[in-house]
C-alpha atoms as a PDB file:
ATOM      1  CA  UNK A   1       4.345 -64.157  60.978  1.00  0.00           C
ATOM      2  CA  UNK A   2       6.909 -61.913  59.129  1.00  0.00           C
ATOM      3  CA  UNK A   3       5.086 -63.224  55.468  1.00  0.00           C
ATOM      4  CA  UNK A   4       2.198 -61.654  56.993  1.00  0.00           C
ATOM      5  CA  UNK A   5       3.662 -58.887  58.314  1.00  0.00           C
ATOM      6  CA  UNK A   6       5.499 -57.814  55.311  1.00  0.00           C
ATOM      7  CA  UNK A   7       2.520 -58.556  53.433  1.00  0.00           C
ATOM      8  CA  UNK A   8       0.133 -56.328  55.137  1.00  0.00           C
ATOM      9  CA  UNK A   9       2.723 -53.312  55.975  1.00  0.00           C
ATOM     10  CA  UNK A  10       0.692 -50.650  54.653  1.00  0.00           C
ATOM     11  CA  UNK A  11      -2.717 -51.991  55.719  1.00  0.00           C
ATOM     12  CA  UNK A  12      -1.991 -52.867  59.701  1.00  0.00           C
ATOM     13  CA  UNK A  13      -0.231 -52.030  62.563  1.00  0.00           C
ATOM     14  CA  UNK A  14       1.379 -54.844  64.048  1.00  0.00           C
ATOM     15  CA  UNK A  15       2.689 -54.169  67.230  1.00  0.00           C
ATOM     16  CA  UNK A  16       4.413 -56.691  69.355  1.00  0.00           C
ATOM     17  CA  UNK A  17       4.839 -56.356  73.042  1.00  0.00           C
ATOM     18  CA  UNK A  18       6.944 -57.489  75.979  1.00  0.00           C
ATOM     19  CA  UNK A  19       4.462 -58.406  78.570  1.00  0.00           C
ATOM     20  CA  UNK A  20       7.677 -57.938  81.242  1.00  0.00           C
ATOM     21  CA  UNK A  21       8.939 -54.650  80.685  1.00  0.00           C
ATOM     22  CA  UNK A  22       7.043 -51.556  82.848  1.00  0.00           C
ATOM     23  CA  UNK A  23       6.520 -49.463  79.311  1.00  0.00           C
ATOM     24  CA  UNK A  24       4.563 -52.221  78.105  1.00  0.00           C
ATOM     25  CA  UNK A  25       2.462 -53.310  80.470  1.00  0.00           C
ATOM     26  CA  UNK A  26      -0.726 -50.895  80.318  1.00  0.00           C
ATOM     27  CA  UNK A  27      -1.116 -51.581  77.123  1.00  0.00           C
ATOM     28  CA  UNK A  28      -0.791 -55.619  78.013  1.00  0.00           C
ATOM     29  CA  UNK A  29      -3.119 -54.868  80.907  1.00  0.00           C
ATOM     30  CA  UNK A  30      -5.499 -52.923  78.666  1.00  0.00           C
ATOM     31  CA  UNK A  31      -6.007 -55.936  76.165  1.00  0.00           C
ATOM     32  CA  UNK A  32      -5.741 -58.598  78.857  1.00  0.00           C
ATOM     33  CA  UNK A  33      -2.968 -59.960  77.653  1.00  0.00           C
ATOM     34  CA  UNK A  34      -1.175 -62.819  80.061  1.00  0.00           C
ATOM     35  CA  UNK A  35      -0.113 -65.608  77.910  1.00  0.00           C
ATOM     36  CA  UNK A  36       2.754 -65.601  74.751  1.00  0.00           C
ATOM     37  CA  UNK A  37       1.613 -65.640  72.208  1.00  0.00           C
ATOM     38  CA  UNK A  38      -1.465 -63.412  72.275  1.00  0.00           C
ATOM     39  CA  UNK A  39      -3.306 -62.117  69.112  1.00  0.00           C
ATOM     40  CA  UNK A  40      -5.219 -59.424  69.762  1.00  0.00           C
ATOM     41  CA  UNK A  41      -7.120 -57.755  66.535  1.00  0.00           C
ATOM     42  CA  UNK A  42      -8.513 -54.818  66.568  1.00  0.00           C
ATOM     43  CA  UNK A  43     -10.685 -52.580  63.883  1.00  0.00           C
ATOM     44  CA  UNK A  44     -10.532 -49.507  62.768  1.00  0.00           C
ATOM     45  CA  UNK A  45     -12.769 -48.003  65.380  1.00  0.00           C
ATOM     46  CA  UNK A  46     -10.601 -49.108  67.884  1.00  0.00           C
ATOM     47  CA  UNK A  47     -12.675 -52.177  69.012  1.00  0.00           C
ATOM     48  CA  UNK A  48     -11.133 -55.666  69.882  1.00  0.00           C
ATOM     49  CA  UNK A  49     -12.803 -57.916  67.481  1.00  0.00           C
ATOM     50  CA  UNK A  50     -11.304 -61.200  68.535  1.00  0.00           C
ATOM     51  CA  UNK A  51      -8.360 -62.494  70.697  1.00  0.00           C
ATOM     52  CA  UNK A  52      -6.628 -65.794  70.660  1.00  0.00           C
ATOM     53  CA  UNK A  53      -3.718 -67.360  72.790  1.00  0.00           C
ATOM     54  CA  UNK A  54      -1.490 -69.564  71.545  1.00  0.00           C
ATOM     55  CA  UNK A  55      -0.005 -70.082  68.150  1.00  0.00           C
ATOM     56  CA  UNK A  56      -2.078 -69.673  65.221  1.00  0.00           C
ATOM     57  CA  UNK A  57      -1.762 -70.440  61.506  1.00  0.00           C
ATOM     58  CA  UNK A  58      -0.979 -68.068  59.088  1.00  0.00           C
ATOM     59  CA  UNK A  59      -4.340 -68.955  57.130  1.00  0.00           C
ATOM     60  CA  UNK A  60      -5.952 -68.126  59.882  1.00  0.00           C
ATOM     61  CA  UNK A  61      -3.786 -65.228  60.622  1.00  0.00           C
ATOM     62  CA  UNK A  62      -4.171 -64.042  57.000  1.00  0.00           C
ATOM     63  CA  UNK A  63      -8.390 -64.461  57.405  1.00  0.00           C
ATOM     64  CA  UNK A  64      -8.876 -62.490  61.052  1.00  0.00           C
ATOM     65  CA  UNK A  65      -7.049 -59.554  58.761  1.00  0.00           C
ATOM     66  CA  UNK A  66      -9.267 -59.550  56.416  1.00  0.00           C
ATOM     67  CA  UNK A  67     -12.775 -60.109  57.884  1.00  0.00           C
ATOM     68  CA  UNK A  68     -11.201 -56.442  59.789  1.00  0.00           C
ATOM     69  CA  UNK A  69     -11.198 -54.823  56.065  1.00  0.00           C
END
C-alpha cells in the first residue's frame, strides 16, 4: 500500500480511517464501511465506483486507480 500511495500522491486522496473512533464514523457509515480492510474508490464526481473488503493486491490496487483516470 505505501508503493502505491507514494506513487499516486499527487493524483489521489487516500484517506484511511478508524472505523472506532466517533470523528470517523459518519464518514465509515456513509461508505458502509464495517470490515478492515475496506477499499472504497471513488471518482472524481464524487461517486463510489467499486468497494472491496479484504486485502487486495497491489496490481489490482494499482488497476481500480486507473480505470478512475
Amino acid at each position: 500500500m505505501s508503493r502505491v500511495k507514494e506513487r499516486y500522491k499527487d493524483k489521489v486522496d487516500f484517506q484511511f480511517l478508524n472505523v472506532d473512533l466517533n470523528e470517523t464514523r459518519e464518514k465509515a457509515d456513509k461508505y458502509r464501511i464495517r470490515a478492515i480492510p475496506t477499499f472504497v474508490f471513488i471518482n472524481k464526481s464524487g461517486e463510489v465506483t467499486d468497494t472491496f473488503v479484504g486485502v487486495i493486491k497491489e496490481t489490482f490496487l494499482v488497476k481500480k486507480i486507473e480505470e478512475l483516470f
